[in-house]
PDB file of N, CA and C in Angstrom:
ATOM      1  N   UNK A   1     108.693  52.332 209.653  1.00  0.00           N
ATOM      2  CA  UNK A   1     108.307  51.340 208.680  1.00  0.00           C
ATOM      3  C   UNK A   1     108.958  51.670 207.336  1.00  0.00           C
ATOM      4  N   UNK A   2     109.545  50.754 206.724  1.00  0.00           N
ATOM      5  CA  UNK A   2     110.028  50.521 205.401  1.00  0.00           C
ATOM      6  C   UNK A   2     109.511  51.393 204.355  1.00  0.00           C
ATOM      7  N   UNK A   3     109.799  51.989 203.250  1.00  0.00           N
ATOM      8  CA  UNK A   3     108.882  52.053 202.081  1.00  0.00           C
ATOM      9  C   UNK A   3     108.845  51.274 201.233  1.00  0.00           C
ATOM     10  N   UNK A   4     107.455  50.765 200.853  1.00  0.00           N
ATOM     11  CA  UNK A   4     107.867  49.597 199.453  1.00  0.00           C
ATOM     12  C   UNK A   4     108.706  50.193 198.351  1.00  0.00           C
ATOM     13  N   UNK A   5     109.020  49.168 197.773  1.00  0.00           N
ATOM     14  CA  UNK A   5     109.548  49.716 196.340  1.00  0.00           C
ATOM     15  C   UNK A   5     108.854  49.505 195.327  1.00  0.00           C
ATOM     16  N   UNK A   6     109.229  50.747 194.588  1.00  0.00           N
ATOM     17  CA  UNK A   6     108.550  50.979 193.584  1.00  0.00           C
ATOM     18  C   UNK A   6     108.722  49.960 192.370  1.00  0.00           C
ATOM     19  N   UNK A   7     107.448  49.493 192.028  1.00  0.00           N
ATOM     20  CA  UNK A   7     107.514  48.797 190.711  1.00  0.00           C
ATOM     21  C   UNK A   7     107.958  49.120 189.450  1.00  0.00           C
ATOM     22  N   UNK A   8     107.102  50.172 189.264  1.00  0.00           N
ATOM     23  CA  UNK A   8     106.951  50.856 187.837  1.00  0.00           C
ATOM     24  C   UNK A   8     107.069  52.517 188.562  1.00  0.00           C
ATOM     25  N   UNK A   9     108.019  53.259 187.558  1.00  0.00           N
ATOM     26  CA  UNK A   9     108.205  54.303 187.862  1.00  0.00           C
ATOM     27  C   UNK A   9     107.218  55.039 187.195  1.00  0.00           C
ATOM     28  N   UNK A  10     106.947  56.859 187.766  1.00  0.00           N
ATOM     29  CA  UNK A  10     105.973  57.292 186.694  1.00  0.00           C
ATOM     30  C   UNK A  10     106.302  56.938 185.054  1.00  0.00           C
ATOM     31  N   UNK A  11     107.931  57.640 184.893  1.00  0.00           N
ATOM     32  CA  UNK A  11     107.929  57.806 183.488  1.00  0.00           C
ATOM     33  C   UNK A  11     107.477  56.493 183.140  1.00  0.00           C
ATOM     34  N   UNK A  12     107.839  55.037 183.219  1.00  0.00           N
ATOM     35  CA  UNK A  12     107.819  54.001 182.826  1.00  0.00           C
ATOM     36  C   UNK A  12     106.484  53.563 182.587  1.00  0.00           C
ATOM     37  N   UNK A  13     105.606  54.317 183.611  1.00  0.00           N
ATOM     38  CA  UNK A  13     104.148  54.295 183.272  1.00  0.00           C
ATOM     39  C   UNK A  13     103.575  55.213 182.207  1.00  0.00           C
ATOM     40  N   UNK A  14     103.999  56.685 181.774  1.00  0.00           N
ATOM     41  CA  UNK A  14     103.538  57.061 180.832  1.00  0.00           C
ATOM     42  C   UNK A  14     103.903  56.233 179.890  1.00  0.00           C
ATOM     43  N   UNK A  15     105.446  56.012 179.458  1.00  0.00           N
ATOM     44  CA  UNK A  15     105.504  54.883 178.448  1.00  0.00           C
ATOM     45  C   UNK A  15     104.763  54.190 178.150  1.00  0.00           C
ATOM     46  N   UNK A  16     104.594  53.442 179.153  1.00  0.00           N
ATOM     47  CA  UNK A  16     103.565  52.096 178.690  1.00  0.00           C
ATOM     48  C   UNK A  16     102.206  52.673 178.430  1.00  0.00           C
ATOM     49  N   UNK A  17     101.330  53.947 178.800  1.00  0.00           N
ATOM     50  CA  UNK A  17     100.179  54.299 178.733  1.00  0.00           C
ATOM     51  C   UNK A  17     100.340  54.496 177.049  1.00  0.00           C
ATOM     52  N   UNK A  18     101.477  55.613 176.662  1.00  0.00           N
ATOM     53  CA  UNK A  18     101.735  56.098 175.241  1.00  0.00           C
ATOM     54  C   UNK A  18     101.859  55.135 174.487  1.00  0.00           C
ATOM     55  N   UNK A  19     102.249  53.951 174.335  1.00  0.00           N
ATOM     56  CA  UNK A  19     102.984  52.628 173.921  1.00  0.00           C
ATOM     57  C   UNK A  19     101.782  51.744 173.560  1.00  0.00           C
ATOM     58  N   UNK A  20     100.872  51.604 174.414  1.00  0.00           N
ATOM     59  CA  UNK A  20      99.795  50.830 174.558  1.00  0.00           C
ATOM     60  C   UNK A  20      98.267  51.533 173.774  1.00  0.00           C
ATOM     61  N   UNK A  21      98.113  53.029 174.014  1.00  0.00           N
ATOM     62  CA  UNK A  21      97.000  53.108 173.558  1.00  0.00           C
ATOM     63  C   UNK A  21      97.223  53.558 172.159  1.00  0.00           C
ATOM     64  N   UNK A  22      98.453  53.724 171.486  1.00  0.00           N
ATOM     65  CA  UNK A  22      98.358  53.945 170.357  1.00  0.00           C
ATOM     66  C   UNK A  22      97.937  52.843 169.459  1.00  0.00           C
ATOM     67  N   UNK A  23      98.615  51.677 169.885  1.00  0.00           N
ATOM     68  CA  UNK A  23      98.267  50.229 169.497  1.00  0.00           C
ATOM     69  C   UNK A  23      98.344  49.112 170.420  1.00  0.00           C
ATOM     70  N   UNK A  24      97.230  49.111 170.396  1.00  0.00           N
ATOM     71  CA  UNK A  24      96.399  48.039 171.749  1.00  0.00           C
ATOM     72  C   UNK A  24      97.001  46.617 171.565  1.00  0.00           C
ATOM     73  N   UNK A  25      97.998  46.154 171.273  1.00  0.00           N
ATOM     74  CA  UNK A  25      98.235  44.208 170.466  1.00  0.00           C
ATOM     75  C   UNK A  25      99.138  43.811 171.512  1.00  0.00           C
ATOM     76  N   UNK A  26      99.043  42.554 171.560  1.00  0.00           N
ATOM     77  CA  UNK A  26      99.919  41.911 172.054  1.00  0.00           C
ATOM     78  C   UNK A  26     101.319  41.860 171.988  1.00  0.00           C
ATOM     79  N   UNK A  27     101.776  42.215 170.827  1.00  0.00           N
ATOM     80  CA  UNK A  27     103.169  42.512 170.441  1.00  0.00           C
ATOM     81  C   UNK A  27     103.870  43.998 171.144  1.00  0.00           C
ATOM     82  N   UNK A  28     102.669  45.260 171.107  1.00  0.00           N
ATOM     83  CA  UNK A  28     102.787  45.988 172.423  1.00  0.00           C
ATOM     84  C   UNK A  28     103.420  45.479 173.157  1.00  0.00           C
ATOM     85  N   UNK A  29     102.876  44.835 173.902  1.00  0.00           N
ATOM     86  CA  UNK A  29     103.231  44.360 175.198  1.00  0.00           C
ATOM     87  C   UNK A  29     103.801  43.265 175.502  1.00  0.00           C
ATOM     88  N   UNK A  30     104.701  42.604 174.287  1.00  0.00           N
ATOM     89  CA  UNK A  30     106.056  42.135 174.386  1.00  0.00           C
ATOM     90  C   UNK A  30     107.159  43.262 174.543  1.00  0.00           C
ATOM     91  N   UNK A  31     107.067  44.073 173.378  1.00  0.00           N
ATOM     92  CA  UNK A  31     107.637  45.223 173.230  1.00  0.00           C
ATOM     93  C   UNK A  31     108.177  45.812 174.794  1.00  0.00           C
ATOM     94  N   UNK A  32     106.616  46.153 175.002  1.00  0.00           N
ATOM     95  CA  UNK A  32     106.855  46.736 176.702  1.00  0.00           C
ATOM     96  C   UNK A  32     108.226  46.152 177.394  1.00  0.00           C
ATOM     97  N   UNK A  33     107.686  44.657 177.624  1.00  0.00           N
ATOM     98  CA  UNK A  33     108.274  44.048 178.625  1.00  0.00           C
ATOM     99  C   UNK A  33     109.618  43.753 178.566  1.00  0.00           C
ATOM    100  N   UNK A  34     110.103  43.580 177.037  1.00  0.00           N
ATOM    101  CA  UNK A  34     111.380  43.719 176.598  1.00  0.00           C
ATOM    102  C   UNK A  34     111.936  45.488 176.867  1.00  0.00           C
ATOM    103  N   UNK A  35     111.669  46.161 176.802  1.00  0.00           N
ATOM    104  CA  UNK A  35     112.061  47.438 177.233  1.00  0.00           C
ATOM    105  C   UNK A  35     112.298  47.767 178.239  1.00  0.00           C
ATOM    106  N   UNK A  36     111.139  47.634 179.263  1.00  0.00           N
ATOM    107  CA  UNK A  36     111.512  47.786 180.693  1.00  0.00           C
ATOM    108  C   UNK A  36     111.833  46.803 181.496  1.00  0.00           C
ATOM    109  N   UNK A  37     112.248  45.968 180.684  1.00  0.00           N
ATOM    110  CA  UNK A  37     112.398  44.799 181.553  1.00  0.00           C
ATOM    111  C   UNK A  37     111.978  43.981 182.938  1.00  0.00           C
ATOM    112  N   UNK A  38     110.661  43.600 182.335  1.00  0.00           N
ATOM    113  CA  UNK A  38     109.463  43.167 182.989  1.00  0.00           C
ATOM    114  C   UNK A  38     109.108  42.094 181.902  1.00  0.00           C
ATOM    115  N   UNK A  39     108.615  41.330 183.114  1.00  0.00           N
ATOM    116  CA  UNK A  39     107.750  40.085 182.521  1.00  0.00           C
ATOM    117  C   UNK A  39     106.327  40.616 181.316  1.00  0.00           C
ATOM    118  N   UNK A  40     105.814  39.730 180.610  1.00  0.00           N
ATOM    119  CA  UNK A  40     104.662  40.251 179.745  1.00  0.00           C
ATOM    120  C   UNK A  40     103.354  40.058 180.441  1.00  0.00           C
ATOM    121  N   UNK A  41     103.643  39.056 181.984  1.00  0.00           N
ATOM    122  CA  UNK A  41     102.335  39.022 182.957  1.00  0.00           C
ATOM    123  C   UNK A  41     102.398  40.230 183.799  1.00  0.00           C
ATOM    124  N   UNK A  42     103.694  40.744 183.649  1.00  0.00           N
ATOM    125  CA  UNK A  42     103.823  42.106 184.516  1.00  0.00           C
ATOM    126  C   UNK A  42     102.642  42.925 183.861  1.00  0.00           C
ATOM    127  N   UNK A  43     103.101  43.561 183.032  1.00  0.00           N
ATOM    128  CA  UNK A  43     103.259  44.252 181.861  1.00  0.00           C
ATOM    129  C   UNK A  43     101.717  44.384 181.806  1.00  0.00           C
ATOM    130  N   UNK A  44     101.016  43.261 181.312  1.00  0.00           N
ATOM    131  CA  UNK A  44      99.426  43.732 181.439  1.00  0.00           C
ATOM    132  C   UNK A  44      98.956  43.467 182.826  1.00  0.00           C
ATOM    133  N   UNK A  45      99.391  43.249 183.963  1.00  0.00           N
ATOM    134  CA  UNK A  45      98.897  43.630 184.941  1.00  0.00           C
ATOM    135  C   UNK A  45      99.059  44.859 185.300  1.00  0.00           C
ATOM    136  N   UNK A  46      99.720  45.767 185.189  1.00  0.00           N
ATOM    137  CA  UNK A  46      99.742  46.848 185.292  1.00  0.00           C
ATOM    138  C   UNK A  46      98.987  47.324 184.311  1.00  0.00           C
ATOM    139  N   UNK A  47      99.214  47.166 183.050  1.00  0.00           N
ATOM    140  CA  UNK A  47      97.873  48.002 182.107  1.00  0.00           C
ATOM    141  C   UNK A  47      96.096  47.712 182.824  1.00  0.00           C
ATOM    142  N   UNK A  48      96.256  46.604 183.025  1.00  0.00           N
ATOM    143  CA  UNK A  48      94.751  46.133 183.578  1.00  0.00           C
ATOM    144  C   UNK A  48      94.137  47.047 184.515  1.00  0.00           C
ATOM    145  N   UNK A  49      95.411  47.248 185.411  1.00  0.00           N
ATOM    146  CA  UNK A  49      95.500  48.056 187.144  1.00  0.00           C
ATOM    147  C   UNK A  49      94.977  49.445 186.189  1.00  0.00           C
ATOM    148  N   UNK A  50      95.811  50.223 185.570  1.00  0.00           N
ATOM    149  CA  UNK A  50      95.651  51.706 184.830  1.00  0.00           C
ATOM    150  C   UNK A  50      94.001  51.535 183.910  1.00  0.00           C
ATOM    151  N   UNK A  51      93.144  50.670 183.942  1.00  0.00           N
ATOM    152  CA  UNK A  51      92.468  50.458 183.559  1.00  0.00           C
ATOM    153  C   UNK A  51      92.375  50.429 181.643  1.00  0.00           C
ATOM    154  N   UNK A  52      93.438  50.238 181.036  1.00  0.00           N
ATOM    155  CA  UNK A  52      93.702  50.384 179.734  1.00  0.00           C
ATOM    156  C   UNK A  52      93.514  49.234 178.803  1.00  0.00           C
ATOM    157  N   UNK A  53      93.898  48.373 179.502  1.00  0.00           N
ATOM    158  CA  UNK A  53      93.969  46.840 179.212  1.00  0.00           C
ATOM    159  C   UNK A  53      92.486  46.415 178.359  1.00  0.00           C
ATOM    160  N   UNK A  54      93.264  45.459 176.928  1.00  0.00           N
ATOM    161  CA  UNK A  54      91.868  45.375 175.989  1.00  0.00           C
ATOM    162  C   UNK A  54      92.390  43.481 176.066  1.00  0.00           C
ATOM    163  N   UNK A  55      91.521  42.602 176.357  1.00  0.00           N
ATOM    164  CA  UNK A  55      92.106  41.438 176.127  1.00  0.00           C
ATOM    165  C   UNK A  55      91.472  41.025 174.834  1.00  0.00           C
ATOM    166  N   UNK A  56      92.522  40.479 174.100  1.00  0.00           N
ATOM    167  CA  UNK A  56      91.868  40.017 172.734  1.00  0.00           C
ATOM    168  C   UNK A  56      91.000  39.142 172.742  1.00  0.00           C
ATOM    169  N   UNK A  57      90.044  39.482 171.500  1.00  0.00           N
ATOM    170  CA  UNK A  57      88.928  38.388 171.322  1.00  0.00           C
ATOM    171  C   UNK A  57      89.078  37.157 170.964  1.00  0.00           C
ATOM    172  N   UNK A  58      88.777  36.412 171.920  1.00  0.00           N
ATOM    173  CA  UNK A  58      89.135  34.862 171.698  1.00  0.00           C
ATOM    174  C   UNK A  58      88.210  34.593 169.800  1.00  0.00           C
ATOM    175  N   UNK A  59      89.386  33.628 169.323  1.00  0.00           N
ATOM    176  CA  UNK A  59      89.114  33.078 168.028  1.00  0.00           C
ATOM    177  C   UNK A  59      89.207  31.610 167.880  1.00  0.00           C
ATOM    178  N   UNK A  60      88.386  30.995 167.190  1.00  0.00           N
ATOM    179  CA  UNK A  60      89.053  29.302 166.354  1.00  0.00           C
ATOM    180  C   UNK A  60      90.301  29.186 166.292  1.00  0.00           C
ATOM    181  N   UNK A  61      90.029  27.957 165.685  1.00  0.00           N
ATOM    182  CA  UNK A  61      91.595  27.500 165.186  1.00  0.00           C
ATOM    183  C   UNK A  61      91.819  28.216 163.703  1.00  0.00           C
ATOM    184  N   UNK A  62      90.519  28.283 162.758  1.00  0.00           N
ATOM    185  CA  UNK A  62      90.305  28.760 162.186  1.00  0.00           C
ATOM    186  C   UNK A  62      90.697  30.472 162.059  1.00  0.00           C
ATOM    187  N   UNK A  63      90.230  30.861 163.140  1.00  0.00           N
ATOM    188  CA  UNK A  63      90.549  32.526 162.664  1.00  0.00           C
ATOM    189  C   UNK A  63      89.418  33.285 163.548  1.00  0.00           C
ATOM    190  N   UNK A  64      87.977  32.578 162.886  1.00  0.00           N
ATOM    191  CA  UNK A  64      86.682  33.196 163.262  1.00  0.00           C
ATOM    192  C   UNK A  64      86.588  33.436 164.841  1.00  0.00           C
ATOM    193  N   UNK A  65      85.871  35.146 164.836  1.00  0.00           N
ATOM    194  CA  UNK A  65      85.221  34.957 166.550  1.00  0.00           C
ATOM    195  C   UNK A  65      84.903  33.818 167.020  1.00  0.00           C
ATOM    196  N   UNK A  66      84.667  33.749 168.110  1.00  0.00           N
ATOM    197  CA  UNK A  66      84.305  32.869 169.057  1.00  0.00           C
ATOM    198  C   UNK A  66      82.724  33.396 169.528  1.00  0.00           C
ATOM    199  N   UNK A  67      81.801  32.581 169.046  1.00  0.00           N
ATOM    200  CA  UNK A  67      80.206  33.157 169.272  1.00  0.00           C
ATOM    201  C   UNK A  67      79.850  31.957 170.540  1.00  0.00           C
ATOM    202  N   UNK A  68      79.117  32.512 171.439  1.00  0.00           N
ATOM    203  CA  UNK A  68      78.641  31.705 172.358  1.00  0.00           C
ATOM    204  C   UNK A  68      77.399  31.129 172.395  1.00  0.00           C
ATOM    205  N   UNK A  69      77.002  29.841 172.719  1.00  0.00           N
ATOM    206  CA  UNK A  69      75.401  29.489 172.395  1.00  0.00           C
ATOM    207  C   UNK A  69      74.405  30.274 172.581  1.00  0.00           C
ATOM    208  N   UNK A  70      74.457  31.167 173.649  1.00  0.00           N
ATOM    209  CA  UNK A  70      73.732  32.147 174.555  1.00  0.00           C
ATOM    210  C   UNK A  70      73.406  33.278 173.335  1.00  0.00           C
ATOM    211  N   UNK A  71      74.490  33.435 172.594  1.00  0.00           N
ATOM    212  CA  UNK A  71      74.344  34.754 171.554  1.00  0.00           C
ATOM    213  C   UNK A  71      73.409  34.259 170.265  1.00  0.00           C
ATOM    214  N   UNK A  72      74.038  32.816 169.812  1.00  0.00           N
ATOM    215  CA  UNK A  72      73.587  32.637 168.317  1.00  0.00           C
ATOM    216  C   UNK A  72      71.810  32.599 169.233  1.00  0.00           C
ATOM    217  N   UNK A  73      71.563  32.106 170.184  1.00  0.00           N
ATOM    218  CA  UNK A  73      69.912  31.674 170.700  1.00  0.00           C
ATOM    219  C   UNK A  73      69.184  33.013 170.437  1.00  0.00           C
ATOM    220  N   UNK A  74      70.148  34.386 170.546  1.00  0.00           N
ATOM    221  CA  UNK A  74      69.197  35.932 170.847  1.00  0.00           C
ATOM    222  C   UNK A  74      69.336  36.093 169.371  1.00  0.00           C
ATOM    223  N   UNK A  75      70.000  35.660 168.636  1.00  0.00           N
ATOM    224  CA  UNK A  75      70.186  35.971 167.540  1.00  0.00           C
ATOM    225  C   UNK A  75      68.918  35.513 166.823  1.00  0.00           C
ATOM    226  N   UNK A  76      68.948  34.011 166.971  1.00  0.00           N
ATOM    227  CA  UNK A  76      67.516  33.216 166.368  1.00  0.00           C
ATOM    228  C   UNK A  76      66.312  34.118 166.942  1.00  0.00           C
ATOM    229  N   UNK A  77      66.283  34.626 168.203  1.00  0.00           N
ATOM    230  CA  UNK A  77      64.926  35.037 168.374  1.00  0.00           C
ATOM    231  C   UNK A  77      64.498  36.282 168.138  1.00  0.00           C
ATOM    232  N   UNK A  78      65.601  36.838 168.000  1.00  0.00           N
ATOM    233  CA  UNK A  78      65.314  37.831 167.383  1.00  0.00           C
ATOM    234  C   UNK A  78      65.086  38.071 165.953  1.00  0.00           C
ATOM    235  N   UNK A  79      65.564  37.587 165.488  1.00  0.00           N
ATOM    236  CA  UNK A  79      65.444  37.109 163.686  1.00  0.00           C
ATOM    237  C   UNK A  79      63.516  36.289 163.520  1.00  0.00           C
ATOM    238  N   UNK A  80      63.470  35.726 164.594  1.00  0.00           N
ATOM    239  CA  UNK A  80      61.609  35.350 164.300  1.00  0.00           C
ATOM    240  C   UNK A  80      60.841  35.685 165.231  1.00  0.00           C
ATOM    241  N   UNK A  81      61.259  36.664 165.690  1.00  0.00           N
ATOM    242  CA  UNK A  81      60.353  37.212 166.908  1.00  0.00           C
ATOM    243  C   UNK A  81      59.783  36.216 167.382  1.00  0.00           C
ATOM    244  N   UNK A  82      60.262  34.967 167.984  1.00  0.00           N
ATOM    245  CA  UNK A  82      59.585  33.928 168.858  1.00  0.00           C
ATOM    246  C   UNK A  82      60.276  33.809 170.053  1.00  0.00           C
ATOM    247  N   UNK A  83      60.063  33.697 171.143  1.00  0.00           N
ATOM    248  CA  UNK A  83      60.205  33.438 172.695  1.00  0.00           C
ATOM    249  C   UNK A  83      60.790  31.589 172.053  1.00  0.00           C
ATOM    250  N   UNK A  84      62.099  31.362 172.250  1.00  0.00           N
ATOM    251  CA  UNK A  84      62.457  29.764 172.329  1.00  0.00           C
ATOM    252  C   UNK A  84      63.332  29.591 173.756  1.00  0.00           C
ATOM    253  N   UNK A  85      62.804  29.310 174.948  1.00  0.00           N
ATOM    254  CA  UNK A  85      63.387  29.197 176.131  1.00  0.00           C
ATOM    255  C   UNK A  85      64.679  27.925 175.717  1.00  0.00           C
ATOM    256  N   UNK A  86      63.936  26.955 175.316  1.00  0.00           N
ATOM    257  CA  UNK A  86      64.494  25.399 175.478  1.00  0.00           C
ATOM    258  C   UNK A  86      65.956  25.557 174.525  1.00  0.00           C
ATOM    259  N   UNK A  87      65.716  26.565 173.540  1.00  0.00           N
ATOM    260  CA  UNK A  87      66.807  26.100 172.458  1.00  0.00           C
ATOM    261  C   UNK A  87      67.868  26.309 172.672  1.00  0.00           C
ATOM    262  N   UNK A  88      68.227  26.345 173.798  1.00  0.00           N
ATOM    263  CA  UNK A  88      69.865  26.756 174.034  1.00  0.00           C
ATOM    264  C   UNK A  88      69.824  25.330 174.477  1.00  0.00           C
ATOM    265  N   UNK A  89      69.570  24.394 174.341  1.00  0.00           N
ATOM    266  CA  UNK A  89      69.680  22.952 174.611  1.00  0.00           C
ATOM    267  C   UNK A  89      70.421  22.415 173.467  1.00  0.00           C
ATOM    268  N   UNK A  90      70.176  22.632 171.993  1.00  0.00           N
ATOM    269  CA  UNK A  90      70.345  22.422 170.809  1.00  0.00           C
ATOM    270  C   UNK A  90      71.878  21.825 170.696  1.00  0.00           C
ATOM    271  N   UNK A  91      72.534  22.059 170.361  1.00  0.00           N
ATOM    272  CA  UNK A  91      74.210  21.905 169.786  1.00  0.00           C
ATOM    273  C   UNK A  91      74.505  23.077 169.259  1.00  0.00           C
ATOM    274  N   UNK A  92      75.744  23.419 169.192  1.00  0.00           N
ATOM    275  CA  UNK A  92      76.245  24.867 168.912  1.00  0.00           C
ATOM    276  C   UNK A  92      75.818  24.984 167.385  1.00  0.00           C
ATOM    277  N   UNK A  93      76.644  23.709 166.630  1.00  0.00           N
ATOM    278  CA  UNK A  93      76.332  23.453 165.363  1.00  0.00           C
ATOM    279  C   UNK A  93      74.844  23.884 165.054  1.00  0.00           C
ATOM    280  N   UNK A  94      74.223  23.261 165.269  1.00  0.00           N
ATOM    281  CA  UNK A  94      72.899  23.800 164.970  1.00  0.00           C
ATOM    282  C   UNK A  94      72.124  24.841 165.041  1.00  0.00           C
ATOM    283  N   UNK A  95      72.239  25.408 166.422  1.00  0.00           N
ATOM    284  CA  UNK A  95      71.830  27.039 166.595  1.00  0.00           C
ATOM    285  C   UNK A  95      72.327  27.572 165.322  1.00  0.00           C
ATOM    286  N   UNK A  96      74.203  27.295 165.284  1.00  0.00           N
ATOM    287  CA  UNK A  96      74.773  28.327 163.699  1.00  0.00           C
ATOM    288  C   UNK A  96      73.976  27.899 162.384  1.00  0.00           C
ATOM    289  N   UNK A  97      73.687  26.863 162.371  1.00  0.00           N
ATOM    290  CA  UNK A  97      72.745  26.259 161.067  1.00  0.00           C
ATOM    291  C   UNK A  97      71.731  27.729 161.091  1.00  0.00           C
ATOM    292  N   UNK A  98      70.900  27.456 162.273  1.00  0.00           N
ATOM    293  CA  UNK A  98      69.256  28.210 162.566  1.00  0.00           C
ATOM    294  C   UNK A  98      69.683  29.779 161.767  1.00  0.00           C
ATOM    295  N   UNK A  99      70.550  30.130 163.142  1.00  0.00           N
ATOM    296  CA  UNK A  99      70.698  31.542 163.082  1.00  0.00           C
ATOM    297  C   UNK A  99      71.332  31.790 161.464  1.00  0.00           C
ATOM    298  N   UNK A 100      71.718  30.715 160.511  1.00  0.00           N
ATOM    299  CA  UNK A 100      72.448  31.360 158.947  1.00  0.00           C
ATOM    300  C   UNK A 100      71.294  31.561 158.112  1.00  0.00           C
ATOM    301  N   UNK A 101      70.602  30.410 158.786  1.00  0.00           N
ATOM    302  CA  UNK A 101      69.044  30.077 157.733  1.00  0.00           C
ATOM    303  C   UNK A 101      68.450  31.487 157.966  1.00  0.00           C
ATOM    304  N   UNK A 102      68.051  32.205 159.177  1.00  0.00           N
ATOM    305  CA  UNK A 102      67.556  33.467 159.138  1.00  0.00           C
ATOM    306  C   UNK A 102      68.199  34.244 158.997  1.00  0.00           C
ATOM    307  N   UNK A 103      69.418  34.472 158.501  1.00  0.00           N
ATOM    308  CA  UNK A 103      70.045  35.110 158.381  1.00  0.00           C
ATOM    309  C   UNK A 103      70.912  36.228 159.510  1.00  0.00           C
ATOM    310  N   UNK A 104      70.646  35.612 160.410  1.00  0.00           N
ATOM    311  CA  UNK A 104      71.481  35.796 161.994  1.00  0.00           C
ATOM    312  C   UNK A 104      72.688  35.830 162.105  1.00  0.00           C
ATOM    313  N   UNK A 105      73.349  34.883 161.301  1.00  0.00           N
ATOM    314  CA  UNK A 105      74.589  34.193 161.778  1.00  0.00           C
ATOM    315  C   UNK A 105      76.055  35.452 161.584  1.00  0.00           C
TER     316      UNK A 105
END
């Protein structure tokens, strides 16, 4: 039987380990892929595989995190110590209203 071939060689993998955890960004890992000449879907699939891989935090158009209804709701209840099952029904808008008013947000 055949041997596969090798994808990524060791050295090419320390590289990318050294390369990557010094600065975790996306531009990394253009960098990478322009170097070893590999795709940039390569590139973090293999970081993912080495378990290194940080995917960035989704943002707005704006800039701001990305908060989920589920969060601003623990946020409100925790801010008034009240049990609100229903309020994740609300609108996003509004939970962020709640949770600024108590100072959650």
């Amino acid at each position: 039987m055949a041997e596969k071939p090798v994808n990524y060689t060791d050295e090419m993998i320390s590289q990318m380990i050294e390369a990557y955890t010094k600065q975790p960004t996306r531009e990394t890992v253009n960098d990478l892929a322009r170097e070893l000449v590999k795709s940039e879907r390569s590139i973090i699939a293999k970081l993912s595989n080495l378990g290194i891989y940080q995917t960035p935090a989704r943002t707005t158009k704006s800039g701001t995190p990305i908060i989920r209804k589920e969060e601003l709701v623990c946020r409100i209840e925790d801010g008034t110590g009240l049990e609100l099952p229903s309020l994740g029904k609300a609108t996003k808008a509004d939970l962020q209203r709640l949770a600024d008013f108590f100072g959650q947000g």
